[in-house]
N, C-alpha and C. Protein backbone atom coordinates (compact mmCIF):
# COMPACT_ATOMS: atom_id res chain seq x y z
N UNK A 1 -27.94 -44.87 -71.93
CA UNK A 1 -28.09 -45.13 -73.35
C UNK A 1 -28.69 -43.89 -74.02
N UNK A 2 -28.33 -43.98 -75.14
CA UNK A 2 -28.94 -42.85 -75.81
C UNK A 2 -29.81 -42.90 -76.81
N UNK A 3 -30.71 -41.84 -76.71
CA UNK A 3 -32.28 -42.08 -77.52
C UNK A 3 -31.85 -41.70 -79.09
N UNK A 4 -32.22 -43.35 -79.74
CA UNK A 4 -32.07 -42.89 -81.02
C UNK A 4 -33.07 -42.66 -81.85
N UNK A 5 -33.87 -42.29 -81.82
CA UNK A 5 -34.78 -41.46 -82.36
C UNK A 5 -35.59 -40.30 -81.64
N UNK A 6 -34.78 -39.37 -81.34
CA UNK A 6 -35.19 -37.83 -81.13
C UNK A 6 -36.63 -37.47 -81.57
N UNK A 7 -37.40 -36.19 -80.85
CA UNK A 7 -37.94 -35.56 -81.93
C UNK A 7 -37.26 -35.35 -83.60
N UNK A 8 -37.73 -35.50 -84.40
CA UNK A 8 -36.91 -35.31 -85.17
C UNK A 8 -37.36 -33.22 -85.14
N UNK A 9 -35.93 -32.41 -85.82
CA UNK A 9 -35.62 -31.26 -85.54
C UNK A 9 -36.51 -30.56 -86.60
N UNK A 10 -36.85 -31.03 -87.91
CA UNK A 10 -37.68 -30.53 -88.51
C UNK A 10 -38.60 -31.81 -89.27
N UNK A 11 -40.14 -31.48 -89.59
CA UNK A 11 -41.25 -32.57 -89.28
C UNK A 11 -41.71 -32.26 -91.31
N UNK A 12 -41.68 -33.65 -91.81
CA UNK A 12 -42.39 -33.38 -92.63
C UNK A 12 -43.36 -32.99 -92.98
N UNK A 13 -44.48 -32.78 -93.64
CA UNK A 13 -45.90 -32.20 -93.88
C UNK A 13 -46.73 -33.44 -92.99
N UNK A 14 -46.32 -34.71 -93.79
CA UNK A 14 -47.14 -35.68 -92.83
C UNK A 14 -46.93 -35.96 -91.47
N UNK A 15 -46.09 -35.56 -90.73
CA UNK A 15 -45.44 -36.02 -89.64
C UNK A 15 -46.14 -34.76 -88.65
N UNK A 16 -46.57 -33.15 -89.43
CA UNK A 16 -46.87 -32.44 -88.98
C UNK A 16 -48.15 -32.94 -88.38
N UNK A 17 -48.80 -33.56 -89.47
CA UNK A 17 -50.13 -33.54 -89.50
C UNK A 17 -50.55 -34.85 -88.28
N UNK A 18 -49.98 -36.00 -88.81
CA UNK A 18 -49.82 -36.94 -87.43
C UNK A 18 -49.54 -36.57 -85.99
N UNK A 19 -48.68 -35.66 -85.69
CA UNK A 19 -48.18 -34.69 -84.57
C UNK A 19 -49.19 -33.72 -83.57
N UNK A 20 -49.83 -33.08 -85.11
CA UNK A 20 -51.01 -31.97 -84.82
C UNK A 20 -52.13 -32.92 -83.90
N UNK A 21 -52.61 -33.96 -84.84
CA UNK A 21 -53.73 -35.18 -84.47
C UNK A 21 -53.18 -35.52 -82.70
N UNK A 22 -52.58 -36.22 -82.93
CA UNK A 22 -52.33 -36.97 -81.58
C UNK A 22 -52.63 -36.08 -80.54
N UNK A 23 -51.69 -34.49 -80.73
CA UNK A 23 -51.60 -33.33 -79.47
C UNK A 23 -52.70 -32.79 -79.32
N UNK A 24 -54.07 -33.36 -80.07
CA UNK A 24 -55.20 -33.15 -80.02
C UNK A 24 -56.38 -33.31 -79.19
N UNK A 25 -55.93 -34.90 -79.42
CA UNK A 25 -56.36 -35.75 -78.42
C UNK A 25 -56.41 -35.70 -77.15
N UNK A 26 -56.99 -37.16 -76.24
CA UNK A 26 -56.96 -37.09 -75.31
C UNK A 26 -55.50 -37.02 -74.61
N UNK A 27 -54.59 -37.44 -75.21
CA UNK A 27 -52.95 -37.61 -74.67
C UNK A 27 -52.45 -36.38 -74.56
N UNK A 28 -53.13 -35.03 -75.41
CA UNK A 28 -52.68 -33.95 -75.18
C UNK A 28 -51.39 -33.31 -75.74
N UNK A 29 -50.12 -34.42 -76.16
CA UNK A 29 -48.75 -34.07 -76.47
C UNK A 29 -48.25 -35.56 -77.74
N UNK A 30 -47.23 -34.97 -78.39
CA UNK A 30 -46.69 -36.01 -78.72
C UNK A 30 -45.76 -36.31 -77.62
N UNK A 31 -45.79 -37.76 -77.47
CA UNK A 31 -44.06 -38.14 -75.90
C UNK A 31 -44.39 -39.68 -76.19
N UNK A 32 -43.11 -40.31 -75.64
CA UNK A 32 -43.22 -41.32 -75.38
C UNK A 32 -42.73 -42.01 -76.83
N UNK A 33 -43.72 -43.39 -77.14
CA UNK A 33 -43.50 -44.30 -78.51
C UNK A 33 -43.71 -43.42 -79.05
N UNK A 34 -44.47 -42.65 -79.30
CA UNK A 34 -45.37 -41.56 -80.29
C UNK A 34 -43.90 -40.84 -81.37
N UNK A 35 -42.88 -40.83 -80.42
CA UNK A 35 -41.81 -39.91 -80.78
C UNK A 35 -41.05 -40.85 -82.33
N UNK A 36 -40.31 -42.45 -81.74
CA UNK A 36 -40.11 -43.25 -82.56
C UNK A 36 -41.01 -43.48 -84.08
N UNK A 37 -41.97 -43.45 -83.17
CA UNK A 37 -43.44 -43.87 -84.56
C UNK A 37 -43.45 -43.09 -85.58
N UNK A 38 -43.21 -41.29 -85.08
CA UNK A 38 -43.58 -40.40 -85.80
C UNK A 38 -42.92 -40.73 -86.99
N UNK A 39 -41.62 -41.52 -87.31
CA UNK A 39 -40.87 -41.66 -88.34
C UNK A 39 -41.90 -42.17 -89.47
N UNK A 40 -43.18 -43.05 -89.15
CA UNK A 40 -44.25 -43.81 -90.13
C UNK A 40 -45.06 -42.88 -89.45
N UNK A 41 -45.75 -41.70 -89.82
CA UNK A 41 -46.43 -41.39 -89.26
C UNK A 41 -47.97 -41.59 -89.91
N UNK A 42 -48.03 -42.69 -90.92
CA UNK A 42 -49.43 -43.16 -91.09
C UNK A 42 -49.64 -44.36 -90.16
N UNK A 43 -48.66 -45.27 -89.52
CA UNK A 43 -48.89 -46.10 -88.83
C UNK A 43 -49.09 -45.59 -87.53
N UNK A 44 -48.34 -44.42 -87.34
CA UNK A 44 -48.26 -44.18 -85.96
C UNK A 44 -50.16 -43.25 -85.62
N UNK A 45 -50.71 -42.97 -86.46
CA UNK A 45 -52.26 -42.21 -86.68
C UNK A 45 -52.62 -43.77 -86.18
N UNK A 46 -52.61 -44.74 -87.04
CA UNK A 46 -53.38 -45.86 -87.05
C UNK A 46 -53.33 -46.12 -85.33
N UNK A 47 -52.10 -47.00 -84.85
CA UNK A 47 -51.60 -46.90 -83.79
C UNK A 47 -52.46 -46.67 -82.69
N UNK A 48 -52.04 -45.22 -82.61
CA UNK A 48 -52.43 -44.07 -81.47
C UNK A 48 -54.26 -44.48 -81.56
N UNK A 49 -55.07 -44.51 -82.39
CA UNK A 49 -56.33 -44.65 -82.49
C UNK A 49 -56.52 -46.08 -81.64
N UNK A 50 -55.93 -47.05 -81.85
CA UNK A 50 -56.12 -48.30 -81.30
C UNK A 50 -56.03 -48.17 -80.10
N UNK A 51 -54.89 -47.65 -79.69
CA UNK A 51 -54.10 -46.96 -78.41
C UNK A 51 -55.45 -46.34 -77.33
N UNK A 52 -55.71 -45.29 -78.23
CA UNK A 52 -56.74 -44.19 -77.31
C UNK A 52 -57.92 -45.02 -77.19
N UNK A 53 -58.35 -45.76 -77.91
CA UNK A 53 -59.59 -46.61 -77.47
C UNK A 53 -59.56 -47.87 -76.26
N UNK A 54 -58.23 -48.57 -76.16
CA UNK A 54 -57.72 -49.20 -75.27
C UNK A 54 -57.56 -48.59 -73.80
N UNK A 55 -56.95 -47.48 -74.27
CA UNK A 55 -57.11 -46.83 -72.99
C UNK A 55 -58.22 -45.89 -72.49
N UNK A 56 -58.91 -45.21 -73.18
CA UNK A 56 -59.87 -44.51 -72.83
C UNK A 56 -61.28 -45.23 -72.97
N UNK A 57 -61.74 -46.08 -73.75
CA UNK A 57 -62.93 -46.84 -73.93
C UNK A 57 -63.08 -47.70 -73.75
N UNK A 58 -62.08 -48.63 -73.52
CA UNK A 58 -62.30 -49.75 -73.25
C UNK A 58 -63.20 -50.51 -72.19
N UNK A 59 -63.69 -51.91 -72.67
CA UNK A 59 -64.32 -52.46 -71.66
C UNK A 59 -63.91 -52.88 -69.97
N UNK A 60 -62.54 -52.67 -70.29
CA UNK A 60 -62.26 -53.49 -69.23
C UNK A 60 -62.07 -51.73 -68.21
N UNK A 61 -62.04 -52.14 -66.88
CA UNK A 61 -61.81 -51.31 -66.03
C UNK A 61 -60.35 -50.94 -66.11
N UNK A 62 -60.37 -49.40 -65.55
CA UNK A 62 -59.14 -49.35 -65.78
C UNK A 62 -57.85 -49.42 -64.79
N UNK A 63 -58.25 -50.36 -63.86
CA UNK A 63 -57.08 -50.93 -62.94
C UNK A 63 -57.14 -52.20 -64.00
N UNK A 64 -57.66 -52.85 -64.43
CA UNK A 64 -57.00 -53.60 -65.62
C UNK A 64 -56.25 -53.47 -66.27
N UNK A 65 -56.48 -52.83 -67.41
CA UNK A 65 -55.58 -52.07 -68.56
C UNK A 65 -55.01 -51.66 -67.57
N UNK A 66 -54.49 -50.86 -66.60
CA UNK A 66 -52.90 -50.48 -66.40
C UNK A 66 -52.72 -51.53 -66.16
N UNK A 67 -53.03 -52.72 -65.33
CA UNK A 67 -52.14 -54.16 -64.75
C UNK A 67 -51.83 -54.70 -66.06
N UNK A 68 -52.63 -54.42 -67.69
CA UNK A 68 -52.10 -55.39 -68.71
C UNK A 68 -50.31 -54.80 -68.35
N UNK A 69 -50.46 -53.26 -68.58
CA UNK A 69 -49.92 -52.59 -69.19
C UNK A 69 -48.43 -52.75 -68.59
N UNK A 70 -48.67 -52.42 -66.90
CA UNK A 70 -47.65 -53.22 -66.00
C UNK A 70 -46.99 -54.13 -66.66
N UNK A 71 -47.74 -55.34 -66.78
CA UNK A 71 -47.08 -56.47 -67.27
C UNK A 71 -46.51 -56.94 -68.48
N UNK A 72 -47.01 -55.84 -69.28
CA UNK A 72 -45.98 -55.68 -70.29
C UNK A 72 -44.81 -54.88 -70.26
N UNK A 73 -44.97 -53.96 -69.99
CA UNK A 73 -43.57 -53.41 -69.12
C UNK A 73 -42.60 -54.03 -68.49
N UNK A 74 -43.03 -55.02 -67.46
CA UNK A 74 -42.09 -55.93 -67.28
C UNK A 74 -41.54 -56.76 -68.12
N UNK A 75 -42.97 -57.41 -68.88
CA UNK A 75 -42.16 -58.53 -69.66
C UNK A 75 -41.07 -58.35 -71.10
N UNK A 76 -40.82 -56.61 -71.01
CA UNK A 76 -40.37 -56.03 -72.45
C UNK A 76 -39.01 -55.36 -71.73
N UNK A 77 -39.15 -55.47 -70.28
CA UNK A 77 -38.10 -54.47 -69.56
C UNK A 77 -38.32 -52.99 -69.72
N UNK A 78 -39.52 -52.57 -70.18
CA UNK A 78 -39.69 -50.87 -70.45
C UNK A 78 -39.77 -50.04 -69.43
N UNK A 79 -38.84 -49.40 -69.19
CA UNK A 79 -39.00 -48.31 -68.33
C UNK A 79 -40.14 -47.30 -68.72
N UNK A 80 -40.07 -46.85 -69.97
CA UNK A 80 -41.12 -45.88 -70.02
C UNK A 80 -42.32 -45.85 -69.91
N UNK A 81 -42.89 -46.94 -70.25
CA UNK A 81 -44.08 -47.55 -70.22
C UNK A 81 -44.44 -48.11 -68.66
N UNK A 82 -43.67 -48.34 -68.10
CA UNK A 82 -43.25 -48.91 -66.32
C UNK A 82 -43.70 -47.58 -65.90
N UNK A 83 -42.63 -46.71 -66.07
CA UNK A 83 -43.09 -45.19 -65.54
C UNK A 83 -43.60 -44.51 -66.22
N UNK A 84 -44.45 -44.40 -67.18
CA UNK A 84 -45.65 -43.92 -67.14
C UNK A 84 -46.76 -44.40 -66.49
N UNK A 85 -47.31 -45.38 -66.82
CA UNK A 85 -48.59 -46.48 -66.42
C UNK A 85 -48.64 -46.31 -64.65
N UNK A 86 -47.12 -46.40 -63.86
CA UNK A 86 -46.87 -46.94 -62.83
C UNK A 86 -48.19 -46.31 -61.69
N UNK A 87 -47.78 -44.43 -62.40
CA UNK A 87 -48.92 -43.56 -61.29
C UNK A 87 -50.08 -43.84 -61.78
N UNK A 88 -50.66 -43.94 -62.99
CA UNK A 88 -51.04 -44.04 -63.71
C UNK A 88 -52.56 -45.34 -62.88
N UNK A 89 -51.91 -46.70 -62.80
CA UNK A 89 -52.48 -47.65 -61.76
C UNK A 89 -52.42 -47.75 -60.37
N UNK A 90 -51.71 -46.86 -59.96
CA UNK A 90 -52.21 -46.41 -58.67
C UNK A 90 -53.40 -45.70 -58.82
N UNK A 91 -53.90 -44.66 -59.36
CA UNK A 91 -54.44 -43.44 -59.42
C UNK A 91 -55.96 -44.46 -59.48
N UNK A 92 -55.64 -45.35 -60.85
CA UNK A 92 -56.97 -46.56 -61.04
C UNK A 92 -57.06 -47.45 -60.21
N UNK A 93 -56.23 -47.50 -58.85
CA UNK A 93 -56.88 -48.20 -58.14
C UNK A 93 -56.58 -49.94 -57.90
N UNK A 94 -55.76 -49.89 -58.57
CA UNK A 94 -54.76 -51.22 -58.48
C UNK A 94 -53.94 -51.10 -57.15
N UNK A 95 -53.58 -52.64 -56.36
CA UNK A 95 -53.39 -52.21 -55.11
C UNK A 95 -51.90 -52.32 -55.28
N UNK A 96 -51.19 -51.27 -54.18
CA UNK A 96 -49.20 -51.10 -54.31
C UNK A 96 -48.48 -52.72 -54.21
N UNK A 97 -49.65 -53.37 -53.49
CA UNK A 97 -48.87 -54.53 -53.32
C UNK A 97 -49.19 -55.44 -54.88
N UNK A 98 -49.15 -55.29 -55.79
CA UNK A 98 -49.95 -56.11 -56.97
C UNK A 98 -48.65 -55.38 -58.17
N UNK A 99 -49.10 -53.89 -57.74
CA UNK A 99 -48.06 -53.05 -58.58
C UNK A 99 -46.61 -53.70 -58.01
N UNK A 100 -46.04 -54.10 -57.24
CA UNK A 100 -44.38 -54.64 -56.79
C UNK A 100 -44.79 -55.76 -56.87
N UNK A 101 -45.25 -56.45 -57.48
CA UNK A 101 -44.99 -58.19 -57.53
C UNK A 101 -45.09 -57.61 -58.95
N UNK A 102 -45.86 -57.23 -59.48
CA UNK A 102 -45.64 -57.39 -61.09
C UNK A 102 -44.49 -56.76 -61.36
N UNK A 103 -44.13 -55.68 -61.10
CA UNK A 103 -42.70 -54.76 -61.40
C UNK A 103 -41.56 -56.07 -60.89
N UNK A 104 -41.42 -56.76 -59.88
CA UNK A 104 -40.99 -58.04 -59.81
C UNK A 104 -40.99 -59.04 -60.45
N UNK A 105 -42.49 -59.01 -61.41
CA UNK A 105 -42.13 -60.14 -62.39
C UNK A 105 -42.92 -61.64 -61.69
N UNK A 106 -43.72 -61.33 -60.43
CA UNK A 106 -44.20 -62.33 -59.62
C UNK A 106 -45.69 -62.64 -60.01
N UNK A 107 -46.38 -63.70 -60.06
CA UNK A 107 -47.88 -63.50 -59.49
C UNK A 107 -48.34 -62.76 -58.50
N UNK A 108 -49.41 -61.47 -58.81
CA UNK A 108 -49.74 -61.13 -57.48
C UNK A 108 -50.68 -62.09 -56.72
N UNK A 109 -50.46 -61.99 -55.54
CA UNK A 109 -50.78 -63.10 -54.53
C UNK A 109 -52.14 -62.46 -53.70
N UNK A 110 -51.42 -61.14 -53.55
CA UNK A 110 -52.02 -60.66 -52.16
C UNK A 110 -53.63 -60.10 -52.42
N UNK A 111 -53.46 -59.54 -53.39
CA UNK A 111 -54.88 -59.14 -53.70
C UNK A 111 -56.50 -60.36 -54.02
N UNK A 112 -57.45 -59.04 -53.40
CA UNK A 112 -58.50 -59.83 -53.10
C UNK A 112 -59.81 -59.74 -54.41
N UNK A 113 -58.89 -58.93 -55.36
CA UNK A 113 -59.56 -59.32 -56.70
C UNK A 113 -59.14 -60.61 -57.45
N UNK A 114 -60.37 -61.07 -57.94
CA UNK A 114 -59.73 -62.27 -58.26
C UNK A 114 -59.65 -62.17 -59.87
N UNK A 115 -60.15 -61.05 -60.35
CA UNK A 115 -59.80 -60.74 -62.59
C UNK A 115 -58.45 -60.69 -62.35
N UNK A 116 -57.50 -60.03 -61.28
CA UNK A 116 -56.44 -59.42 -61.55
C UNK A 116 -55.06 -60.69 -61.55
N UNK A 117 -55.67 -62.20 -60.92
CA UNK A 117 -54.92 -63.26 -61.02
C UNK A 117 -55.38 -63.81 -62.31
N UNK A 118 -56.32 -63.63 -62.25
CA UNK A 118 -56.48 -64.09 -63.98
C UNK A 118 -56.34 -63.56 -64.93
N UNK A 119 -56.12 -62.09 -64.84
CA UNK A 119 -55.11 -61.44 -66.28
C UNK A 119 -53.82 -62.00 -65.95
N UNK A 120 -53.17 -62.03 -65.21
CA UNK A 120 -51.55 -62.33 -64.80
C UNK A 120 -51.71 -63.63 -65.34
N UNK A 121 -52.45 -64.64 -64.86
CA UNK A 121 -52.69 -65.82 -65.63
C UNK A 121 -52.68 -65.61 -66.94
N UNK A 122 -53.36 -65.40 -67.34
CA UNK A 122 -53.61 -65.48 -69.06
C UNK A 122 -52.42 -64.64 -69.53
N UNK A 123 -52.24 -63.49 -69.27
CA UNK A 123 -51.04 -62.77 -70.23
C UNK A 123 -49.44 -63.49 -69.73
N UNK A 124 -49.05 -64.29 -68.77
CA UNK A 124 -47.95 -65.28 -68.32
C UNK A 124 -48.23 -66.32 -69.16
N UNK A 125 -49.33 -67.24 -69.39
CA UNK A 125 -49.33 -68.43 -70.06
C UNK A 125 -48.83 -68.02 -71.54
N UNK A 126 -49.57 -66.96 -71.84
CA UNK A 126 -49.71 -66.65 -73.29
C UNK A 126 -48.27 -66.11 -73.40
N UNK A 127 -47.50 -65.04 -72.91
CA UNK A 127 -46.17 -64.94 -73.21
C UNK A 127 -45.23 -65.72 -72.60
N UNK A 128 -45.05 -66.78 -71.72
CA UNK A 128 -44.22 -68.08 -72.12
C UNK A 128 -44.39 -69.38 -72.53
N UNK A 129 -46.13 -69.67 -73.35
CA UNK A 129 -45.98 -70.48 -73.94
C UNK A 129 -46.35 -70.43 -75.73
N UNK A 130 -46.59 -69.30 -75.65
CA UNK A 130 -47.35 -68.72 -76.98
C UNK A 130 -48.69 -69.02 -77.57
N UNK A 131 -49.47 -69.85 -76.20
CA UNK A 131 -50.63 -70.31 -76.46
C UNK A 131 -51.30 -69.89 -74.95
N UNK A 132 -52.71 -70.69 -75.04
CA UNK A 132 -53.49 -70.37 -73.60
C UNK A 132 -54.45 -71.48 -73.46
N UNK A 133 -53.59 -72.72 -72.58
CA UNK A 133 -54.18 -73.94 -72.09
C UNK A 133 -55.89 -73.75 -71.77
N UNK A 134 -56.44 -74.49 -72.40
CA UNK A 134 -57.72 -74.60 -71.56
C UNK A 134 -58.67 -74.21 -70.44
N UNK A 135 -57.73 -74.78 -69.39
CA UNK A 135 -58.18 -74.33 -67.87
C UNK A 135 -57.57 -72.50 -67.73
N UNK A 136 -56.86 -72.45 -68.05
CA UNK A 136 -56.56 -70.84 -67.99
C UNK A 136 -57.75 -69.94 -68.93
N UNK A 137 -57.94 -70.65 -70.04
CA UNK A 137 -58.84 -69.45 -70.41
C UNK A 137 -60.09 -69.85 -69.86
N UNK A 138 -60.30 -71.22 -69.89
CA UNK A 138 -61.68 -71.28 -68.83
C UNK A 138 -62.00 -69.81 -67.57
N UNK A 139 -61.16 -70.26 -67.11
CA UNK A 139 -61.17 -69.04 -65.91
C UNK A 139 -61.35 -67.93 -66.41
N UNK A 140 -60.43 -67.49 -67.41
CA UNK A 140 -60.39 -65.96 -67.56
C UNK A 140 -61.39 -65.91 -68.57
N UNK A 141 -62.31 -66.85 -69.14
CA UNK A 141 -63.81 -66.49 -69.87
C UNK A 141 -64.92 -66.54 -68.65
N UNK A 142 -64.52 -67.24 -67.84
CA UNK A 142 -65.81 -67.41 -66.80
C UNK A 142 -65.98 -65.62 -65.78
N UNK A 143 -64.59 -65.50 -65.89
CA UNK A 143 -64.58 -64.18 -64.84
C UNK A 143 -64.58 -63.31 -65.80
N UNK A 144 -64.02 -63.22 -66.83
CA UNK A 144 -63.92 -61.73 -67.81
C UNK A 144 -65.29 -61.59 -68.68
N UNK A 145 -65.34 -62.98 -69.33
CA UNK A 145 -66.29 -62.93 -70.16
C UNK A 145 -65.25 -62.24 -71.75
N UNK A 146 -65.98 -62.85 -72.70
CA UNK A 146 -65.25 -63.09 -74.36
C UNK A 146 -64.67 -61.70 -74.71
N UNK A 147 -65.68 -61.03 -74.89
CA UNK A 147 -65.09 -59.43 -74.68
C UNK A 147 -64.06 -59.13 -74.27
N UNK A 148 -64.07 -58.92 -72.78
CA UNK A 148 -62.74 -58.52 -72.14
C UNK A 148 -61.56 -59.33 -72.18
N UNK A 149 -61.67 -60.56 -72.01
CA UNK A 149 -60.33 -61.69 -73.12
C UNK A 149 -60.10 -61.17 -74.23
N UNK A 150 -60.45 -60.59 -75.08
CA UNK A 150 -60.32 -60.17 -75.93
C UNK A 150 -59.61 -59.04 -75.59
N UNK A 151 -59.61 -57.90 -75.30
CA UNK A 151 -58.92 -56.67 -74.85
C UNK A 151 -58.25 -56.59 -74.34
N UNK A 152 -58.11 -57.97 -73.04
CA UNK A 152 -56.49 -57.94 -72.79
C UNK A 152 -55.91 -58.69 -73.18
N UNK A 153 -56.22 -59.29 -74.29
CA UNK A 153 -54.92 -59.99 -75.17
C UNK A 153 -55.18 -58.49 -76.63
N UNK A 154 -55.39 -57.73 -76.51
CA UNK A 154 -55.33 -56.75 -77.26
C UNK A 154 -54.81 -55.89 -76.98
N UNK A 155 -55.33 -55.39 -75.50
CA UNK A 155 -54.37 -54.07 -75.00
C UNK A 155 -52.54 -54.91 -75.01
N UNK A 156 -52.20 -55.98 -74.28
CA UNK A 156 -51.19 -56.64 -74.40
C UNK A 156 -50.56 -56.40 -76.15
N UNK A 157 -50.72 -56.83 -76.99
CA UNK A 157 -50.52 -56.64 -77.90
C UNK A 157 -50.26 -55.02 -78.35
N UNK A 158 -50.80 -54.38 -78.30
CA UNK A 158 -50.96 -52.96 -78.49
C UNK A 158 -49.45 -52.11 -77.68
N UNK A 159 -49.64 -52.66 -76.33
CA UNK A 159 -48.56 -52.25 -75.70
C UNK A 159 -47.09 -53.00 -75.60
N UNK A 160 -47.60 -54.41 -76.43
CA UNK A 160 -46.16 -54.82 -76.84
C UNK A 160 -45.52 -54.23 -78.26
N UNK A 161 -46.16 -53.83 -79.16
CA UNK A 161 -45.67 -53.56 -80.23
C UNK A 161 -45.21 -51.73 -80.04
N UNK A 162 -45.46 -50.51 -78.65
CA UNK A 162 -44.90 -49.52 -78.35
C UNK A 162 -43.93 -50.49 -77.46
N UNK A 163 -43.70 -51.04 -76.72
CA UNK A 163 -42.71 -51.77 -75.81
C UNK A 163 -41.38 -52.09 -76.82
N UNK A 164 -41.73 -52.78 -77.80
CA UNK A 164 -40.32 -52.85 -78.78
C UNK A 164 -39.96 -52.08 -79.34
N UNK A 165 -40.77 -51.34 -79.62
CA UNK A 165 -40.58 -49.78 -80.58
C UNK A 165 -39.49 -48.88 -79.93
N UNK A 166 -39.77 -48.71 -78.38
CA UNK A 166 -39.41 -47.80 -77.46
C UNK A 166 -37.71 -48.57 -76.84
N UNK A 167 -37.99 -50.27 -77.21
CA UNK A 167 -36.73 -50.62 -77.06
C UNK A 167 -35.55 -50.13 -77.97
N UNK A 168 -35.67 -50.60 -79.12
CA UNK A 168 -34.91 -50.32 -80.58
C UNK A 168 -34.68 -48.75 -80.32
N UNK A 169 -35.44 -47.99 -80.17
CA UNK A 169 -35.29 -46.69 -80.47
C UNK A 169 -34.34 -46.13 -78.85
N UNK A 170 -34.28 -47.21 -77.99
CA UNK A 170 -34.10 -46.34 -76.62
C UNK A 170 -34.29 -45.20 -76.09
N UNK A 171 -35.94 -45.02 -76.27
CA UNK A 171 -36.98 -43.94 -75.45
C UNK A 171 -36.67 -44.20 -74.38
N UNK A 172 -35.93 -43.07 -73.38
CA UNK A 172 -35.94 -42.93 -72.24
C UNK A 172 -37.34 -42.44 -71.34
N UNK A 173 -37.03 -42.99 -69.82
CA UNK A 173 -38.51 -42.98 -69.76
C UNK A 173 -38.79 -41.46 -69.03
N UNK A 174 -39.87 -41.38 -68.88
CA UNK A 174 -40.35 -39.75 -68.19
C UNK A 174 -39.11 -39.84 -67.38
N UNK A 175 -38.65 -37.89 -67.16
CA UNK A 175 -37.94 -37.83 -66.07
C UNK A 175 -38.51 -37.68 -64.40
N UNK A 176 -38.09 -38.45 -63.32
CA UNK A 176 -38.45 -38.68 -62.23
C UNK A 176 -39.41 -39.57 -62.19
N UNK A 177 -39.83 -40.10 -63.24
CA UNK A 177 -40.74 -41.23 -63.18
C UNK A 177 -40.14 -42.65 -62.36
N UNK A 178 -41.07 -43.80 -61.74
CA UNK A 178 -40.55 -45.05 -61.10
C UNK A 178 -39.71 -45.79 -62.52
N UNK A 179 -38.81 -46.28 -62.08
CA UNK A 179 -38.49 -47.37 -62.95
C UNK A 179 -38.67 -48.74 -62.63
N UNK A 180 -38.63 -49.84 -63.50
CA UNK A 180 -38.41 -51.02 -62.63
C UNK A 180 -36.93 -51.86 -62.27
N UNK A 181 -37.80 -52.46 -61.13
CA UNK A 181 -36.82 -53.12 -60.18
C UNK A 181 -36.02 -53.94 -61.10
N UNK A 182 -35.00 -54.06 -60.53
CA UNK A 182 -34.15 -55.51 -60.92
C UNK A 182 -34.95 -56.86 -60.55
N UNK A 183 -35.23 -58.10 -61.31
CA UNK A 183 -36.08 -59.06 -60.55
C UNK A 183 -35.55 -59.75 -59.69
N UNK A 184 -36.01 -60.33 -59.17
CA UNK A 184 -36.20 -61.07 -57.74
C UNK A 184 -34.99 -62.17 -58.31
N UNK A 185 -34.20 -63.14 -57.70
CA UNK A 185 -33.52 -64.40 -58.27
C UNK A 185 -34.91 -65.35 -58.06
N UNK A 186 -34.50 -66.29 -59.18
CA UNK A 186 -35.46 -67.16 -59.37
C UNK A 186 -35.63 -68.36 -57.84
């Protein structure tokens, strides 16, 4: 498929300035959603700020946030976001076997953290029922605590709204990066 929204070849004044900001930052480059966005590039400033705090400040650890991030990837089909994040939660410490059940689309099972069944919990209930039963957030307030429920139904959010972005626009993902699997049959 082909990426329809390019760098664009020449950058307006604002687009410069949004461009300049971001390659500033901790991300270092414009790539990725960043590219699509640049088209609003007052949303895409806004964005990226939400973005960099999710990922760089956030409360939650960051084999978390990549497992949100995983799992939004799957649940959006994003390659780019799949292969970026993928080394990304290895590196944080998320275990390979957790990373292939989610790229599968599975509960991870195997792991002996127990936040990381209860983000999969909570971000599964919440994106196939559009709500979050009781006993599920029980759990994921007793183990996360209000805060971090909060952030990963935020980072989720955050990385669903680059997940559609990157769809529509068909951002291809890093080159040589993992992609994901085809899923499992039900």
């Amino acid at each position: 498929m082909t990426d329809r929204m390019p760098l664009p070849v020449t950058l307006t004044p604002e687009q410069r300035v949004a461009s300049e900001r971001i390659a500033s930052g901790p991300r270092g480059a414009l790539f990725g959603p960043f590219v699509p966005l640049l088209r609003s590039p007052e949303l895409m400033t806004r964005l990226q700020l939400v973005g960099e705090y999710l990922r760089f400040d956030s409360v939650l650890d960051d084999d978390l946030v990549e497992l949100v991030v995983l799992v939004v990837a799957r649940q959006w089909d994003n390659d780019f976001e799949y292969g970026f994040h993928e080394p990304l939660a290895r590196k944080a410490g998320l275990p390979p076997d957790v990373i292939d059940d989610v790229a599968h689309g599975v509960r991870p099972e195997a792991s002996s953290r127990a936040e990381i069944g209860v983000v999969w919990d909570l971000l599964d209930e919440l994106h196939r029922t559009r709500q979050v039963g009781d006993t599920t957030y029980g759990k994921a307030r007793e183990l996360l605590g209000e805060a971090r429920v909060v952030e990963v139904v935020g980072t989720a959010g955050y990385y669903t709204t680059l997940a559609m972005t990157m769809n529509v626009a068909r951002t291809p993902p890093p080159d040589g990066a993992p992609r994901l699997p085809k899923l499992r049959p039900a």
